[in-house]
C-alpha atoms as a PDB file:
ATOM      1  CA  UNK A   1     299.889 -62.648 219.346  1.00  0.00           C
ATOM      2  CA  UNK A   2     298.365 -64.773 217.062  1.00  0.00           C
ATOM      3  CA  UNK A   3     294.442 -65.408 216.346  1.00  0.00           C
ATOM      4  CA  UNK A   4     293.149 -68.578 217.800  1.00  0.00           C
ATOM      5  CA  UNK A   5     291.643 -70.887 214.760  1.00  0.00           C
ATOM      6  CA  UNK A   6     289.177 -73.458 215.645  1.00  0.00           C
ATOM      7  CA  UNK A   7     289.379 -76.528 213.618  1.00  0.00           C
ATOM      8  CA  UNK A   8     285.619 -78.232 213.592  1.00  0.00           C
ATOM      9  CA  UNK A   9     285.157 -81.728 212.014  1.00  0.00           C
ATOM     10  CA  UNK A  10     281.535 -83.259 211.884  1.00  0.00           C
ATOM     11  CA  UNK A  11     281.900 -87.423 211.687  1.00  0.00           C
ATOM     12  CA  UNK A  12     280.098 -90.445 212.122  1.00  0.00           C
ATOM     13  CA  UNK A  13     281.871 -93.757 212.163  1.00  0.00           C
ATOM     14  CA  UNK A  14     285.337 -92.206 210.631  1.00  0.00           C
ATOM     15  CA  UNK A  15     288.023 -94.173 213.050  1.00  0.00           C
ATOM     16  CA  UNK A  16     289.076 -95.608 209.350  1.00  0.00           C
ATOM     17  CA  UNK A  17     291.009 -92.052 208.667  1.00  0.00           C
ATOM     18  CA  UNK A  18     290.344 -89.675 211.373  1.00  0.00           C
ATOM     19  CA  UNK A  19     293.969 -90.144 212.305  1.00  0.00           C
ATOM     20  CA  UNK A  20     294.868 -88.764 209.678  1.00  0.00           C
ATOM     21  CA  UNK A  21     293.044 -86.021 209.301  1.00  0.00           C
ATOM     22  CA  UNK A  22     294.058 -85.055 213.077  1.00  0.00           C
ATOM     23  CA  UNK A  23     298.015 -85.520 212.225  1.00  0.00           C
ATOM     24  CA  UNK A  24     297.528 -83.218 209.271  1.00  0.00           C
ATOM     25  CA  UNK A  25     295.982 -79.948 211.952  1.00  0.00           C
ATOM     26  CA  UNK A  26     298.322 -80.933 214.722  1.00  0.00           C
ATOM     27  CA  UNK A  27     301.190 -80.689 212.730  1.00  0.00           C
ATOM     28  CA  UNK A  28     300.202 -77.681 211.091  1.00  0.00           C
ATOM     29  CA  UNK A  29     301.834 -75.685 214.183  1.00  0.00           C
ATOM     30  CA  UNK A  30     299.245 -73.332 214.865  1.00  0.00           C
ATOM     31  CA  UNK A  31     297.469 -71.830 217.739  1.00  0.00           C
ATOM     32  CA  UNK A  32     294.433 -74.069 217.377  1.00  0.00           C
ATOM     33  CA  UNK A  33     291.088 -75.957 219.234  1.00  0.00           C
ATOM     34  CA  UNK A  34     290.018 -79.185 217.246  1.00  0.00           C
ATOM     35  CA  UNK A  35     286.731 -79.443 217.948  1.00  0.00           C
ATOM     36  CA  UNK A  36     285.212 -83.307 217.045  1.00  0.00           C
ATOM     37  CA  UNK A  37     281.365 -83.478 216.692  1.00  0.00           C
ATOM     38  CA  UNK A  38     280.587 -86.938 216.876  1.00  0.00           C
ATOM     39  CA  UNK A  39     277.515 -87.775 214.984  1.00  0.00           C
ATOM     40  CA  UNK A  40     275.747 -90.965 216.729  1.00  0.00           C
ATOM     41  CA  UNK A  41     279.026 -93.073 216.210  1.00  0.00           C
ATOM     42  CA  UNK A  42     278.937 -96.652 216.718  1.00  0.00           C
ATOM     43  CA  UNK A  43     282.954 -97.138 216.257  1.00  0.00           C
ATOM     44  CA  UNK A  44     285.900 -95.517 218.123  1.00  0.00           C
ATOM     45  CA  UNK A  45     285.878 -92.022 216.497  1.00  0.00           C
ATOM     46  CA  UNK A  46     285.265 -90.423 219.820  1.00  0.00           C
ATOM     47  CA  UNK A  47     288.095 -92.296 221.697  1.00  0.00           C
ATOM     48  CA  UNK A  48     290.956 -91.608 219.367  1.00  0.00           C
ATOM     49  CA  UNK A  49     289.523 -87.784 218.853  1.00  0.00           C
ATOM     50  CA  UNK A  50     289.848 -87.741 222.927  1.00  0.00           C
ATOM     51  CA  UNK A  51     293.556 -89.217 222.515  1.00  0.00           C
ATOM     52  CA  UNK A  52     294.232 -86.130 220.432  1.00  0.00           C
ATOM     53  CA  UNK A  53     293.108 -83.478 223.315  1.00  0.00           C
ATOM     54  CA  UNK A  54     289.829 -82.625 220.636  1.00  0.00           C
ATOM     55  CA  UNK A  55     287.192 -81.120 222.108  1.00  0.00           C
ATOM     56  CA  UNK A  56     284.234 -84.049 221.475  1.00  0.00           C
ATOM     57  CA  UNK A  57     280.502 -82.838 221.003  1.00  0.00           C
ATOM     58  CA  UNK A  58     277.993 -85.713 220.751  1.00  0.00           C
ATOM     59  CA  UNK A  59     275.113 -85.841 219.058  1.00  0.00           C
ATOM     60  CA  UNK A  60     273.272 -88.857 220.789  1.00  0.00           C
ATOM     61  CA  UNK A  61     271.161 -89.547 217.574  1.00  0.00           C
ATOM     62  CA  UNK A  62     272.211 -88.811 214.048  1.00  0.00           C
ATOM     63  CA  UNK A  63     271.773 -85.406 213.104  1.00  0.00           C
ATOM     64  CA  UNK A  64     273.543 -84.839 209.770  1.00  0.00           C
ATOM     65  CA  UNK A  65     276.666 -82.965 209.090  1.00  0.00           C
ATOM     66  CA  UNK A  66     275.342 -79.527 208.717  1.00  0.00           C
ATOM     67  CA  UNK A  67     274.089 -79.538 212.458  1.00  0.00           C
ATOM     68  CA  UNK A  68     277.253 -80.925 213.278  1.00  0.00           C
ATOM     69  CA  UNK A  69     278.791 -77.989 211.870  1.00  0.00           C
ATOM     70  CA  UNK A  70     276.247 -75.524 213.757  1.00  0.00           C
ATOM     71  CA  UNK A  71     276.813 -77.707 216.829  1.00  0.00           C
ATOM     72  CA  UNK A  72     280.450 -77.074 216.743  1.00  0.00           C
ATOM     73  CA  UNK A  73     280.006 -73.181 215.973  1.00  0.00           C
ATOM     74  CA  UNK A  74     278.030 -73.419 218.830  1.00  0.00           C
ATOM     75  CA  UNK A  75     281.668 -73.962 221.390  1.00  0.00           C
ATOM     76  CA  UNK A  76     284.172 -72.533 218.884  1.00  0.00           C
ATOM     77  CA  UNK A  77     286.445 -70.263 221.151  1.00  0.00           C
ATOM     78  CA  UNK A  78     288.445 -69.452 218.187  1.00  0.00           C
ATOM     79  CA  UNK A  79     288.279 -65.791 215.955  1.00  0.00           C
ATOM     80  CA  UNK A  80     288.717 -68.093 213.241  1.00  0.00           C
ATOM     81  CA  UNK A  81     286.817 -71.146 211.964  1.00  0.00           C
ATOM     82  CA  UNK A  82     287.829 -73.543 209.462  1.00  0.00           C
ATOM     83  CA  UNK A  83     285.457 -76.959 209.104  1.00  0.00           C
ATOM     84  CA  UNK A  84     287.420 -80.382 207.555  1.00  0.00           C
ATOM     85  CA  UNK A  85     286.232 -83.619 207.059  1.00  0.00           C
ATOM     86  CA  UNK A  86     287.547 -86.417 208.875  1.00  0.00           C
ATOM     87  CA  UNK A  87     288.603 -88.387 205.688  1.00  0.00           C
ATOM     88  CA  UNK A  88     290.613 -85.404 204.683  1.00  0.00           C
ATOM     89  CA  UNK A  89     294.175 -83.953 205.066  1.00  0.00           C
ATOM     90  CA  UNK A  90     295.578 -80.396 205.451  1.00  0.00           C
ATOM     91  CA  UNK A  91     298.931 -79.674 203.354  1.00  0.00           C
ATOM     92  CA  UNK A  92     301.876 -78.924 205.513  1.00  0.00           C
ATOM     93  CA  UNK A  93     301.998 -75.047 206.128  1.00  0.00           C
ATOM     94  CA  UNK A  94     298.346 -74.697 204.409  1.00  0.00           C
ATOM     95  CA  UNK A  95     296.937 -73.270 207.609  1.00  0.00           C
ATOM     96  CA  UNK A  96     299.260 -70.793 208.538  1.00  0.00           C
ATOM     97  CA  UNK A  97     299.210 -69.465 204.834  1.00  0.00           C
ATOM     98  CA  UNK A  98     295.175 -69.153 204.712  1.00  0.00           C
ATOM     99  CA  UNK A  99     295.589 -67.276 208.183  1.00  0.00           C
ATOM    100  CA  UNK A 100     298.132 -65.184 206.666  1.00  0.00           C
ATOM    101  CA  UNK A 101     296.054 -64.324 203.937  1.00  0.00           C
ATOM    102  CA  UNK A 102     292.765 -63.512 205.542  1.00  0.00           C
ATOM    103  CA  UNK A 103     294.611 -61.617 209.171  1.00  0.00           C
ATOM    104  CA  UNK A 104     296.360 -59.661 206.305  1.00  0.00           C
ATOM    105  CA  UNK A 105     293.257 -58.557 204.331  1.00  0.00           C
ATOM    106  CA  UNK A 106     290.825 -56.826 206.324  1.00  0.00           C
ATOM    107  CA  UNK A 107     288.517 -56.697 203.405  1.00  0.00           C
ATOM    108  CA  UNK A 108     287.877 -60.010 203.352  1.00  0.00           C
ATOM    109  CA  UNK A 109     285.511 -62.004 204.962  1.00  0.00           C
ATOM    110  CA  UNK A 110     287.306 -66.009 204.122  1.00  0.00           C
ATOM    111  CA  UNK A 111     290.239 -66.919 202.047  1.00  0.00           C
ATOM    112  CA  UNK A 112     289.731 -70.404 199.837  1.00  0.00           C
ATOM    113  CA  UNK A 113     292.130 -71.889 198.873  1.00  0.00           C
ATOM    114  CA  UNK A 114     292.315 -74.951 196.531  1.00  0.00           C
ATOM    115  CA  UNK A 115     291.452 -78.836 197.100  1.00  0.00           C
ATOM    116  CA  UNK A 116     293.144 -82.208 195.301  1.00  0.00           C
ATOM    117  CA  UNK A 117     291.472 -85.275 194.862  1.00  0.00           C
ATOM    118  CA  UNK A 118     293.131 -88.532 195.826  1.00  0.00           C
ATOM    119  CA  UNK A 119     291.908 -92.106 195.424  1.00  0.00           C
ATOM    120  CA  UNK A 120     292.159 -93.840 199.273  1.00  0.00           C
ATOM    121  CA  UNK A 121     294.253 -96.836 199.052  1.00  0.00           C
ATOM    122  CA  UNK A 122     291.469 -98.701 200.341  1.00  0.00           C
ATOM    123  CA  UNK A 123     288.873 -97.486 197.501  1.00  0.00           C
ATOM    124  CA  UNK A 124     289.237-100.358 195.085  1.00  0.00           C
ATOM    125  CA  UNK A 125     287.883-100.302 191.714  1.00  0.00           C
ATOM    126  CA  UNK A 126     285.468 -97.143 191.646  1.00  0.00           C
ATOM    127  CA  UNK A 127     283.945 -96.955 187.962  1.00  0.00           C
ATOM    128  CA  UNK A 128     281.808 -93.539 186.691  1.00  0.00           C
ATOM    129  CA  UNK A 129     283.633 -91.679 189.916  1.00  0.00           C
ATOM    130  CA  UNK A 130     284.987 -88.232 188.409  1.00  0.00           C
ATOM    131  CA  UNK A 131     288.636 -87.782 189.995  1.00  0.00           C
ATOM    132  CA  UNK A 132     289.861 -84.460 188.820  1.00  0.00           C
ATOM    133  CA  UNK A 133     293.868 -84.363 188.144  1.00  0.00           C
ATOM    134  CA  UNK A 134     293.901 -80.761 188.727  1.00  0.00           C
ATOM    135  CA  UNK A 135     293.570 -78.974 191.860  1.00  0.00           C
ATOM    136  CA  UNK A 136     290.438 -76.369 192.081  1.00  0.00           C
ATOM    137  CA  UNK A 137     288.626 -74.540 193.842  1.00  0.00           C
ATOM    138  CA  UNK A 138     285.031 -75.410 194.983  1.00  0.00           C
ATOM    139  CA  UNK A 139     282.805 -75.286 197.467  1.00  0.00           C
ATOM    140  CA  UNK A 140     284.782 -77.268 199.921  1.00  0.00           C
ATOM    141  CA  UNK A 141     284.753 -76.285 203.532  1.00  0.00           C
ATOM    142  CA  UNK A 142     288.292 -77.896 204.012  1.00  0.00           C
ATOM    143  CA  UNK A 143     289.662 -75.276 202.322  1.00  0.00           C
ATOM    144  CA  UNK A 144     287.880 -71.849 202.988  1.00  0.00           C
ATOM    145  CA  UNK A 145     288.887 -69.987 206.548  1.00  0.00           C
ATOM    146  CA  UNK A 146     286.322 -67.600 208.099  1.00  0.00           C
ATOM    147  CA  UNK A 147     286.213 -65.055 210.382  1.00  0.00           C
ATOM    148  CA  UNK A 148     283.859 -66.082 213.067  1.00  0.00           C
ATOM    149  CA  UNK A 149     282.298 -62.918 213.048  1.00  0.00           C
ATOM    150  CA  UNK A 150     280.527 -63.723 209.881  1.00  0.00           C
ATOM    151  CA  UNK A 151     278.227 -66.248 211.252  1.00  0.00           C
ATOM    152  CA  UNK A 152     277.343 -63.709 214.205  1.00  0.00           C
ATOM    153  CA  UNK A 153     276.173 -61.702 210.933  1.00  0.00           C
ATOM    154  CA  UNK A 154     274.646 -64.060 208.671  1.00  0.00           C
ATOM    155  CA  UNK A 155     273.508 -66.802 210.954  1.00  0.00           C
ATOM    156  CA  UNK A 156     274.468 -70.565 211.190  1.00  0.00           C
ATOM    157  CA  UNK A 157     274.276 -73.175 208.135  1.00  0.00           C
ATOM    158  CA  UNK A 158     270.930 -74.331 207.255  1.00  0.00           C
ATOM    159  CA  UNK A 159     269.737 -77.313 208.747  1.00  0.00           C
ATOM    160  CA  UNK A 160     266.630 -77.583 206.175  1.00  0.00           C
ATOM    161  CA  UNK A 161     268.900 -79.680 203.687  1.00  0.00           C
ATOM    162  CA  UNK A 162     270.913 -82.415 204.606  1.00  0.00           C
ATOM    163  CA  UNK A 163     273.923 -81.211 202.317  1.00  0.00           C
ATOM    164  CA  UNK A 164     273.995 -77.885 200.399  1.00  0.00           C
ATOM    165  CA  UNK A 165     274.739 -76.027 203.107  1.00  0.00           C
ATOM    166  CA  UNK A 166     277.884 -74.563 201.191  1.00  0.00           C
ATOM    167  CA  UNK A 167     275.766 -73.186 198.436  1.00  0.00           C
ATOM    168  CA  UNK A 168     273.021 -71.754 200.172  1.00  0.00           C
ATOM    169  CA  UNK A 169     275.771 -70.311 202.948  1.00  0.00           C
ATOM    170  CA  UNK A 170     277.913 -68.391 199.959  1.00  0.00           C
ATOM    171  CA  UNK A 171     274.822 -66.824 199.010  1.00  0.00           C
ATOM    172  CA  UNK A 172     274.226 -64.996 202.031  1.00  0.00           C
ATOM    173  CA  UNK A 173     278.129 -64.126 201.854  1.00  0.00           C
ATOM    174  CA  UNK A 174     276.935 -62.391 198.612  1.00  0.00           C
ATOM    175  CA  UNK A 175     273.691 -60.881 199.769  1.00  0.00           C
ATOM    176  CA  UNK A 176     275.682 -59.113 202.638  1.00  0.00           C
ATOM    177  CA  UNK A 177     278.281 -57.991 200.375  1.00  0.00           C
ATOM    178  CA  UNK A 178     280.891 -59.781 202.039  1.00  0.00           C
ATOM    179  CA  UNK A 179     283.857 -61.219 200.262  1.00  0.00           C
ATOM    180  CA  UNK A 180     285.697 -64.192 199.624  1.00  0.00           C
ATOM    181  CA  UNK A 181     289.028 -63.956 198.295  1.00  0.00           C
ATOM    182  CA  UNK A 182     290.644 -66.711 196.303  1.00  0.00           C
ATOM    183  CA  UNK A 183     294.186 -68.107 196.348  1.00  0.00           C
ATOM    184  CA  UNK A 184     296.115 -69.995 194.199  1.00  0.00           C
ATOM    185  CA  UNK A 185     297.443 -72.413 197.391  1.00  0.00           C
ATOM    186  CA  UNK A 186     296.525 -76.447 197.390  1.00  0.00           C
ATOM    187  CA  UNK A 187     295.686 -76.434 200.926  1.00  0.00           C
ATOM    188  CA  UNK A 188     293.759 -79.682 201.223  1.00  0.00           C
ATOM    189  CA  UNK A 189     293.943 -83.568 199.581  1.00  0.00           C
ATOM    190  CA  UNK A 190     290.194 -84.259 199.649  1.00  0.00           C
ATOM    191  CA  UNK A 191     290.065 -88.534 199.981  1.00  0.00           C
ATOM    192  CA  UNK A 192     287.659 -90.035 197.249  1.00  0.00           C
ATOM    193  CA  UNK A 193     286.626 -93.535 198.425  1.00  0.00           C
ATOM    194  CA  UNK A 194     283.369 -95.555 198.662  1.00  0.00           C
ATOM    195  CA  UNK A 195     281.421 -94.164 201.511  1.00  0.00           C
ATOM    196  CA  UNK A 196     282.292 -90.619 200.836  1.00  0.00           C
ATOM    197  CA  UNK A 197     278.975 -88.712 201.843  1.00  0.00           C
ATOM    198  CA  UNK A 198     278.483 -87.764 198.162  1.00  0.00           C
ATOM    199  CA  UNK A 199     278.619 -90.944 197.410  1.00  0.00           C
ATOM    200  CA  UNK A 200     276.092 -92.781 199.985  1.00  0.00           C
ATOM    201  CA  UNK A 201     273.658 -90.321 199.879  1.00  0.00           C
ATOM    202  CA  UNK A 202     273.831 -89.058 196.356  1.00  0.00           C
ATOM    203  CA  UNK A 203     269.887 -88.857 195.576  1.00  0.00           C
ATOM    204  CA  UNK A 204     269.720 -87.140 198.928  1.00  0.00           C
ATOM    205  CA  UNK A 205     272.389 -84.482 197.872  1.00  0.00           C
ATOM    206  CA  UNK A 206     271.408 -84.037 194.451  1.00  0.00           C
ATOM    207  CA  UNK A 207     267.833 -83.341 196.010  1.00  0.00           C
ATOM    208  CA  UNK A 208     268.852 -80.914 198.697  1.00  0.00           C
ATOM    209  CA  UNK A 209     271.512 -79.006 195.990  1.00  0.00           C
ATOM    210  CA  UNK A 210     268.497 -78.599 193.321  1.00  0.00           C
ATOM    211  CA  UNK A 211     266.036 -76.753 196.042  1.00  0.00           C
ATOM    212  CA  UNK A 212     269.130 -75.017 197.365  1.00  0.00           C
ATOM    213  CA  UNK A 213     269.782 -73.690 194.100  1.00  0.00           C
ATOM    214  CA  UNK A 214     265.556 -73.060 193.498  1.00  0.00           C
ATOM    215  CA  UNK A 215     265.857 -70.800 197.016  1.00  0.00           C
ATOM    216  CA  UNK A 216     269.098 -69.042 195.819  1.00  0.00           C
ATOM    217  CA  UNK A 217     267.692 -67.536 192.928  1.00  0.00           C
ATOM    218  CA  UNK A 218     264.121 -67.090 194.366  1.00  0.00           C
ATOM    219  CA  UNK A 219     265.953 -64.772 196.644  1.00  0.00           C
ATOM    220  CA  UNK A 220     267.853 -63.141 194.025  1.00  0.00           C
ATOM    221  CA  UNK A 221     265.132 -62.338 192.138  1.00  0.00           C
ATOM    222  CA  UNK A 222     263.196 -60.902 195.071  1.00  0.00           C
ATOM    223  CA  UNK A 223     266.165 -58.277 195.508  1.00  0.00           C
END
């Protein structure tokens, strides 16, 4: 019997391509729980994540995506976790090959696999935006599956930063000796478009990745 995964996606105001993030798990044929945390919305995100059978969390005022994620560890059911934004979109067959690869390695703590930038049809003219033509691997949660069991060791994502949560959350992967194991697999299309997150809130992010990084090797150094 297979492993159930739980699918978490933290959004505010994303009815523009929620859809399509939802078409790309459901179709993935897996045993899975979506789980939608809806951050404050003011749109329909919440109704069409219902129409879907998701699981909807709400956060009644706007918390941030990191808590969103913590919010949704919070309910996951699932031995598995795997976090995607709502403005992104699984590969056919991705998920079942990242299970594959982590329920086959008991060594390993996640399997990440590779992401793919594409320009939204809706972008319009985006000038000084880096689009990579290559897939690669990164710190992108819509790409990495985890046992749930690491979070019960290592604790949830911080909620100190308002993005950086990856960064600081792979270095306690490393300080507990756990591993991540790479694989050469495209799993996700990751949108690029005018309100991505990085994009809106770029001094915020650039802030919250610098003292990330300052914390990261403070610890190192105290080892």
């Amino acid at each position: 019997m297979s492993k159930l995964v739980s699918v978490i996606i933290t959004v505010k105001n994303g009815s523009n391509y929620i859809r399509e993030a939802l078409d790309s798990i459901v179709s993935q044929g897996m045993d899975i729980e979506i789980i939608v945390v809806d951050d404050a919305s003011t749109d329909d995100t919440a109704r069409i994540a219902g129409e879907y059978g998701c699981k909807v969390l709400y956060h009644l005022v706007t918390k941030g995506p990191v808590a969103g994620k913590n919010s949704g560890l919070a309910v996951a059911g699932g031995e598995y976790v795997i976090f995607l934004d709502h403005d992104d979109k699984m590969r056919p067959g991705a998920l079942s090959a990242l299970y594959e690869a982590l329920d086959s390695d008991p060594d390993a703590a996640a399997v990440e696999a590779k992401v793919k930038d594409f320009i939204s049809f809706d972008a319009g003219p985006m000038p000084g935006i880096l689009i990579r033509e290559e897939p690669y691997h990164g710190l992108f949660t819509g790409a990495i599956l985890i046992r749930r069991s690491v979070f019960d060791k290592i604790g949830p994502f911080c909620e100190n930063v308002y993005s950086g949560e990856i960064m600081e959350w792979f270095s306690k992967m490393e300080r507990n000796h756990l591993n991540v194991k790479k694989i050469d697999l495209v799993s996700t299309d990751r949108r690029i478009h005018r309100t991505n997150f990085g994009q809106t809130n770029k001094a915020t992010e650039m802030r919250d990745y610098a003292t990330t990084l300052r914390n990261i090797l403070k610890q190192k150094k105290q080892v």
